[in-house]
C-alpha atoms as a PDB file:
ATOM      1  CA  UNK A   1      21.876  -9.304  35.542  1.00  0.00           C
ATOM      2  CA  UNK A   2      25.487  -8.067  36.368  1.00  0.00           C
ATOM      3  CA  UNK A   3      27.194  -5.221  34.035  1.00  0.00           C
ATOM      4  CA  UNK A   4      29.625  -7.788  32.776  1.00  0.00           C
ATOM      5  CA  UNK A   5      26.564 -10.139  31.991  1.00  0.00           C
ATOM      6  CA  UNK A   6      24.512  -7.076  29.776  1.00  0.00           C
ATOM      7  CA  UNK A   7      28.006  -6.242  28.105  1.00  0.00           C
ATOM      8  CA  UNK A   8      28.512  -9.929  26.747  1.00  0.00           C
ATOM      9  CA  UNK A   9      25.266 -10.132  25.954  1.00  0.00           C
ATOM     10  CA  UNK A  10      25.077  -6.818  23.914  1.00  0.00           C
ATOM     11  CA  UNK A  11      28.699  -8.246  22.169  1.00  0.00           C
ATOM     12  CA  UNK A  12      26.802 -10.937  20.549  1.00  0.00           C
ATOM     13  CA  UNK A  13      25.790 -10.244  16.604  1.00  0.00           C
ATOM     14  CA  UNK A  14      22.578  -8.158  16.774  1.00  0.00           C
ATOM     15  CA  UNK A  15      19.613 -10.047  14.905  1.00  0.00           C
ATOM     16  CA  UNK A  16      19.500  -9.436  11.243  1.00  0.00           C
ATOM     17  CA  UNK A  17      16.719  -6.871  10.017  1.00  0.00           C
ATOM     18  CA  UNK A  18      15.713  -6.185   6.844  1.00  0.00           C
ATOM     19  CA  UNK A  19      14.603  -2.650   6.293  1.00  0.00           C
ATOM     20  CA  UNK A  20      11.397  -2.083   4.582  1.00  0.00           C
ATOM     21  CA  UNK A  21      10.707   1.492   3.973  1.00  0.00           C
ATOM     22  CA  UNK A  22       7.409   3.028   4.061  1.00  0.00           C
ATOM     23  CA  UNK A  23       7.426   6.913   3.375  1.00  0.00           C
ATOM     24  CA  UNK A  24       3.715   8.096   3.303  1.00  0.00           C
ATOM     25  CA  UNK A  25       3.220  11.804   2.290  1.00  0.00           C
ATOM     26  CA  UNK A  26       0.217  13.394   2.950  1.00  0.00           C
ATOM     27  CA  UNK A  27      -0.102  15.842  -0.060  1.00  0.00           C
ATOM     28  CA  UNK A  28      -4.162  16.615   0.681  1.00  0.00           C
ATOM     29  CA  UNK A  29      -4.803  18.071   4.278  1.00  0.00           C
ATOM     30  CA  UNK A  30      -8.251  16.282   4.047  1.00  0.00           C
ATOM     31  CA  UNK A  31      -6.718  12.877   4.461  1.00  0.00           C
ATOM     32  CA  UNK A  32      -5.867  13.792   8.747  1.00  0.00           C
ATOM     33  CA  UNK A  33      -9.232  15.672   9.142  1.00  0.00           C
ATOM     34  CA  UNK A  34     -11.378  12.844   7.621  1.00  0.00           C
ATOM     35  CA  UNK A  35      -9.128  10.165   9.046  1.00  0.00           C
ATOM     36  CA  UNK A  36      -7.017  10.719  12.202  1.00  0.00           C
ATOM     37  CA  UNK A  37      -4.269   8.389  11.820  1.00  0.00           C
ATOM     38  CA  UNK A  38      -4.349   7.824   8.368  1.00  0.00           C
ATOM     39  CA  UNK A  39      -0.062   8.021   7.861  1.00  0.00           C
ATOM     40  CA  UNK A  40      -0.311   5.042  10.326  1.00  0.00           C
ATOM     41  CA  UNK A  41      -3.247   3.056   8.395  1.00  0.00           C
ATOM     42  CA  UNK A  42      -1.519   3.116   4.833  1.00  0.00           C
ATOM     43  CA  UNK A  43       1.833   2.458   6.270  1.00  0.00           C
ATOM     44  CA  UNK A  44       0.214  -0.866   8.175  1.00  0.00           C
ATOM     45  CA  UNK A  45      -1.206  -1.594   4.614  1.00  0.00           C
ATOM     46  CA  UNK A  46       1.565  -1.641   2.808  1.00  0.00           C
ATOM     47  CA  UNK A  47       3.897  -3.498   5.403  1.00  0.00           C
ATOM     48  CA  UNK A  48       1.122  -6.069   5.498  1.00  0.00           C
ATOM     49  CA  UNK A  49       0.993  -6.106   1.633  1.00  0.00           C
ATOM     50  CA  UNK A  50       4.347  -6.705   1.003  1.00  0.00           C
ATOM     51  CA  UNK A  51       4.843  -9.345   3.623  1.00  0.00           C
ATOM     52  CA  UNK A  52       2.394 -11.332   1.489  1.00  0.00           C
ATOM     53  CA  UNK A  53       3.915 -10.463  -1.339  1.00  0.00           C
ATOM     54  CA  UNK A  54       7.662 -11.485  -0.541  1.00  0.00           C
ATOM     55  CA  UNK A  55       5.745 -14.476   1.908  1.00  0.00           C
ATOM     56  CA  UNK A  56       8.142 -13.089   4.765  1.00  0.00           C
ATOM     57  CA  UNK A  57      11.234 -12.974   2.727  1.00  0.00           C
ATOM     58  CA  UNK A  58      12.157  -9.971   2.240  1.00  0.00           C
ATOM     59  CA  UNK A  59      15.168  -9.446   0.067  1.00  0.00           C
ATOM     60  CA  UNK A  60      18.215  -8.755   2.011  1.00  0.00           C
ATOM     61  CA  UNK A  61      19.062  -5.097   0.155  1.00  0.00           C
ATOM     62  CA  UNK A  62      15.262  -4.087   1.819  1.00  0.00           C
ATOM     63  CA  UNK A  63      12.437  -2.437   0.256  1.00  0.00           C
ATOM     64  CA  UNK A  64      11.682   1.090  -0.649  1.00  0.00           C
ATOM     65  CA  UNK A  65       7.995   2.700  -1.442  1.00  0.00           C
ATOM     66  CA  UNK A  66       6.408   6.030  -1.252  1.00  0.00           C
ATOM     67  CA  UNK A  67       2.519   6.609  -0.821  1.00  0.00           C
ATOM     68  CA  UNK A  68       1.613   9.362  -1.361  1.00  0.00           C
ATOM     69  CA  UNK A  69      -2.228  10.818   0.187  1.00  0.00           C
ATOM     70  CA  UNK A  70      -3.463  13.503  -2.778  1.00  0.00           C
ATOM     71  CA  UNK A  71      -6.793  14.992  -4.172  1.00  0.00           C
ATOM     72  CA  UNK A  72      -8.146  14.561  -7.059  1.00  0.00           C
ATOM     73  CA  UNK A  73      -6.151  17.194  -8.609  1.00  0.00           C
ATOM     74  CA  UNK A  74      -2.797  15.640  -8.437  1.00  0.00           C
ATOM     75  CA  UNK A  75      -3.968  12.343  -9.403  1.00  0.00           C
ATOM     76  CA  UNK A  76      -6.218  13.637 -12.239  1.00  0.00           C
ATOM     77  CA  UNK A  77      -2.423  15.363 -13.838  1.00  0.00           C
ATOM     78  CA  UNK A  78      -0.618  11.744 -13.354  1.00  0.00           C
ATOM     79  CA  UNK A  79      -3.393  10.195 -14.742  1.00  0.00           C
ATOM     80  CA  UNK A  80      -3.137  12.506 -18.356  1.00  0.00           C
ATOM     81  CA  UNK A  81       0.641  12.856 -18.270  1.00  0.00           C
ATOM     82  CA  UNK A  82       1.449   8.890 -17.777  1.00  0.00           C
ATOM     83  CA  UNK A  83      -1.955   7.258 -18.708  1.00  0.00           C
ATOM     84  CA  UNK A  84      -3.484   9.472 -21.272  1.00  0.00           C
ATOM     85  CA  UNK A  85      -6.577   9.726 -19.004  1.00  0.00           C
ATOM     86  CA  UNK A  86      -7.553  12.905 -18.081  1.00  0.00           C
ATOM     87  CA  UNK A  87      -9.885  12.397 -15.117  1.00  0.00           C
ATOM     88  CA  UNK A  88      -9.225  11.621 -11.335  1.00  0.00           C
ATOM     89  CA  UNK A  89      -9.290   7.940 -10.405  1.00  0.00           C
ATOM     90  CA  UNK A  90      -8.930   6.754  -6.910  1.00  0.00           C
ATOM     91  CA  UNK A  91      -5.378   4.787  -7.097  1.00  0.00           C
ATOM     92  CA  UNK A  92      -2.260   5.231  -8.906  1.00  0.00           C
ATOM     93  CA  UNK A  93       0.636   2.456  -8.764  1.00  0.00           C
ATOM     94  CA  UNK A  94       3.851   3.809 -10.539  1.00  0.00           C
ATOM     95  CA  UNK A  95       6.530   0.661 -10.279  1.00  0.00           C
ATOM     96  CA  UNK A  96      10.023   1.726 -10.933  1.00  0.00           C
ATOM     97  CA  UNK A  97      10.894  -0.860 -13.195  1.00  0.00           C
ATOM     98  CA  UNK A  98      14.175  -1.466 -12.567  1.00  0.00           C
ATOM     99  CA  UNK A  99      15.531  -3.129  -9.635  1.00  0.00           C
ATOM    100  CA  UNK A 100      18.240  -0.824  -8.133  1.00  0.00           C
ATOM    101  CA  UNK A 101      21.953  -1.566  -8.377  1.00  0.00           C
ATOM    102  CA  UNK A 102      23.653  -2.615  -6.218  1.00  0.00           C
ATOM    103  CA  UNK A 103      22.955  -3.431  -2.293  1.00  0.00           C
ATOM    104  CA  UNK A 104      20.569  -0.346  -2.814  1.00  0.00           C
ATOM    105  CA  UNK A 105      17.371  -1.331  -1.390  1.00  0.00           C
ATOM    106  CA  UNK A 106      15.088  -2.344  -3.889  1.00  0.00           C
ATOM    107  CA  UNK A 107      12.543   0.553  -5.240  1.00  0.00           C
ATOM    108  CA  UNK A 108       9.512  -0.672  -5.889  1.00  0.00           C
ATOM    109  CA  UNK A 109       7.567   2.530  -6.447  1.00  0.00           C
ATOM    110  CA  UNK A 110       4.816   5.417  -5.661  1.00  0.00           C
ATOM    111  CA  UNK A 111       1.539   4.330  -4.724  1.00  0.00           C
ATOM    112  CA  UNK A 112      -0.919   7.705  -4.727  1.00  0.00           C
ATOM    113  CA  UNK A 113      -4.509   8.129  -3.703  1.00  0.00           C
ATOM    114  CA  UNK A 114      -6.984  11.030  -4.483  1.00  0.00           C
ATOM    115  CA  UNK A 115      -9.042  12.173  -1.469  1.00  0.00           C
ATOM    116  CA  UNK A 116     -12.174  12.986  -2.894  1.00  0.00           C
ATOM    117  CA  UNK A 117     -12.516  10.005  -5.164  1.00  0.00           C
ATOM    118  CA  UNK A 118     -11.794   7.418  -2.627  1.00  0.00           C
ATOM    119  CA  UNK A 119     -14.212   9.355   0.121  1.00  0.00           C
ATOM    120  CA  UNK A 120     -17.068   8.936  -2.905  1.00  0.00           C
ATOM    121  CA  UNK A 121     -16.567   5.569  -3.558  1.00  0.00           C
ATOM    122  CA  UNK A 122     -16.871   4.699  -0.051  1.00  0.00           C
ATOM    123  CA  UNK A 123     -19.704   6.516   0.796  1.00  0.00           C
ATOM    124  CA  UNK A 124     -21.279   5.266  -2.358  1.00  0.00           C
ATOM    125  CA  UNK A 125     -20.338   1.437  -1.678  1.00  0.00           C
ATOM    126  CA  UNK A 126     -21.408   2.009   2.175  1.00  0.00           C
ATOM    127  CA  UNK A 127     -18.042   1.141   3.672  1.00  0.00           C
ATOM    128  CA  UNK A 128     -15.914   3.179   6.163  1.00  0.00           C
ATOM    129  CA  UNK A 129     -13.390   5.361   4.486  1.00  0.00           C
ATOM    130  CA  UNK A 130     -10.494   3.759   6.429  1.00  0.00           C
ATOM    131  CA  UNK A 131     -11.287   0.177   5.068  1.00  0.00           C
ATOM    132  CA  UNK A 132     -11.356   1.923   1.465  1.00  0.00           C
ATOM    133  CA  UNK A 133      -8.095   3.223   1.875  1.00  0.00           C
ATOM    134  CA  UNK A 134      -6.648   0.208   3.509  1.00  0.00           C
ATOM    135  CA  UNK A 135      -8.131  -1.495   0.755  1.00  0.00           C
ATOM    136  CA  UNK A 136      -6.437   0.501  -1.984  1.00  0.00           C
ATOM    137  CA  UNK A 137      -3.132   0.956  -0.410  1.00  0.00           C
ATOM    138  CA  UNK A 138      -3.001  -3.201  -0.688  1.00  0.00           C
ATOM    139  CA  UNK A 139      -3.997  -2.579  -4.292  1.00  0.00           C
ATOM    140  CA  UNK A 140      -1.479  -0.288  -5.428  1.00  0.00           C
ATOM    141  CA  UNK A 141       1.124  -2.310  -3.663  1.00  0.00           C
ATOM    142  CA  UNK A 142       0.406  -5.511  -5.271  1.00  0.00           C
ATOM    143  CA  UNK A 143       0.624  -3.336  -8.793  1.00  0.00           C
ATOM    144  CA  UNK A 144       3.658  -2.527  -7.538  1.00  0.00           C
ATOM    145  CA  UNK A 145       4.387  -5.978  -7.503  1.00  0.00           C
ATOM    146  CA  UNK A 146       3.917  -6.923 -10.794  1.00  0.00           C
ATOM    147  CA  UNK A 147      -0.283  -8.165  -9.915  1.00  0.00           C
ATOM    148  CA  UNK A 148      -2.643  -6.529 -12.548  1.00  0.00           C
ATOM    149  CA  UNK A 149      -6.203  -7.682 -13.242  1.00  0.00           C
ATOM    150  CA  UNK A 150      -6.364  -6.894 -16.746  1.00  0.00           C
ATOM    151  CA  UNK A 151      -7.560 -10.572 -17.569  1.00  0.00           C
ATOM    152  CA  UNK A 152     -10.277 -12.341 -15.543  1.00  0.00           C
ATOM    153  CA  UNK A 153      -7.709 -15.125 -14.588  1.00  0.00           C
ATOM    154  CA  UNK A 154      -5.134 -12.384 -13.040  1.00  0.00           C
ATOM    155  CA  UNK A 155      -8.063 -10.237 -11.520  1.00  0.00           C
ATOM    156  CA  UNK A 156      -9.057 -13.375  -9.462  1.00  0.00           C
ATOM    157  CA  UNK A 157      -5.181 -14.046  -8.229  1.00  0.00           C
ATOM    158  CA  UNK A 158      -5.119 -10.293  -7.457  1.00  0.00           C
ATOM    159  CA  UNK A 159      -8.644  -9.889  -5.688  1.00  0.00           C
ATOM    160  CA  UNK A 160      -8.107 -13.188  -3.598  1.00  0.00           C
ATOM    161  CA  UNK A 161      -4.252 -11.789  -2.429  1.00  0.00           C
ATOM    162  CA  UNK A 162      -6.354  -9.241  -1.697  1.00  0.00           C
ATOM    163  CA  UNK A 163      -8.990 -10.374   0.157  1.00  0.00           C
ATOM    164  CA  UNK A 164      -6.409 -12.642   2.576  1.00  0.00           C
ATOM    165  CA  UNK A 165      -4.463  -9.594   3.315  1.00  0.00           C
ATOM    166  CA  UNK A 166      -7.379  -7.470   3.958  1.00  0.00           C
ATOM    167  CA  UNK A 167      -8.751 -10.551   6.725  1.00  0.00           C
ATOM    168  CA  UNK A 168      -5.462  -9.866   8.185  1.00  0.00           C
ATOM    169  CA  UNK A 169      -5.850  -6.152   8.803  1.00  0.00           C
ATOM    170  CA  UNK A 170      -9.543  -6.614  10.056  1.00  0.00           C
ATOM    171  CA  UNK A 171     -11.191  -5.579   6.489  1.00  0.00           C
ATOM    172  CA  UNK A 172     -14.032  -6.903   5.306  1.00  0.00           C
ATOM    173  CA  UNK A 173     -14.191  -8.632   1.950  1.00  0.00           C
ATOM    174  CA  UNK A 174     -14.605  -5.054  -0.053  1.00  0.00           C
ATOM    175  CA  UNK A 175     -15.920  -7.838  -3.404  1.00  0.00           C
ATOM    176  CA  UNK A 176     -18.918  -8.953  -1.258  1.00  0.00           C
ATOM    177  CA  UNK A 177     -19.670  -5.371  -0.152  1.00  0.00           C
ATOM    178  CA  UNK A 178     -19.659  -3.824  -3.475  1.00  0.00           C
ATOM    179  CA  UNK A 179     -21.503  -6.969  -5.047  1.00  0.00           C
ATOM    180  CA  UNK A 180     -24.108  -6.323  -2.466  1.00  0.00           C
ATOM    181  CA  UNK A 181     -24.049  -2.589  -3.167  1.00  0.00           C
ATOM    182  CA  UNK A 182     -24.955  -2.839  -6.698  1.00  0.00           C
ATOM    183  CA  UNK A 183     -27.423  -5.151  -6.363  1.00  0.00           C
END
């Protein structure tokens, strides 16, 4: 291809992306030693979680969220400041709320983890820490967008969004693996 040729063709409009922010934080050291690569498996998790979520329609503004990789510290102080439970639990979802004004992007939220709960759990339910965390990245995110499984009904949507996204990302069901486990 001639100069001219790559100069028209970088004239032309460039293709429209939408920019969906995925800041991951790694507040607990113990997240890289116990999983190399870990930034990169949450961040997959939540892309792939919110492309089910907006079904590849992303609002044009974009999309912000923050995950953030603690202990069971942090999430044990969130937990009694904004849920009036004061003991660690593996995943927090904190959704903003309110859309942001504007051509902002939109905020959805914080998603945060605690190390040493989510390592139990998955030794305890026999599953590789990575698919647990995968696993309750696509949680929090779909808290973050407005699923809950409060009610049996909603738990079922939730778990079965779940379970499709988790396929996707080479998961296996982690329902049938607990179910198993506790029999």
């Amino acid at each position: 291809m001639s100069a001219t040729a790559r100069k028209k063709n970088s004239a032309r409009a460039p293709a429209t992306t939408v920019a969906v922010a995925v800041a991951v934080m790694i507040a607990c050291r113990r997240w890289r030693t116990a999983l190399p690569g870990v930034k990169a498996r949450a961040e997959a998790a939540a892309r792939a979680a919110l492309r089910r979520l907006y079904r590849g329609r992303v609002p044009a503004r974009g999309i912000e969220l923050s995950l953030v990789l603690g202990d069971d510290r942090l999430v044990r102080g969130l937990n009694r400041r904004w849920r009036g439970q004061d003991r660690p639990t593996n995943v927090l979802a904190f959704a903003t709320g309110e859309p942001a004004a504007g051509a902002a992007p939109l905020l959805l939220g914080d998603v945060v983890l605690a190390f040493e709960t989510v390592q139990r759990e998955a030794m305890e339910q026999g599953k590789p820490l990575a698919d647990h965390l995968v696993h309750l990245v696509t949680h929090g995110v779909l808290h973050l967008g407005g699923y809950d499984h409060q009610a049996a009904p909603e738990a079922r949507r939730m778990e079965a969004l779940e379970r499709r996204i988790l396929a996707e990302l080479g998961v296996p069901d982690p329902y049938d693996a607990w179910a198993s486990a506790d029999v």
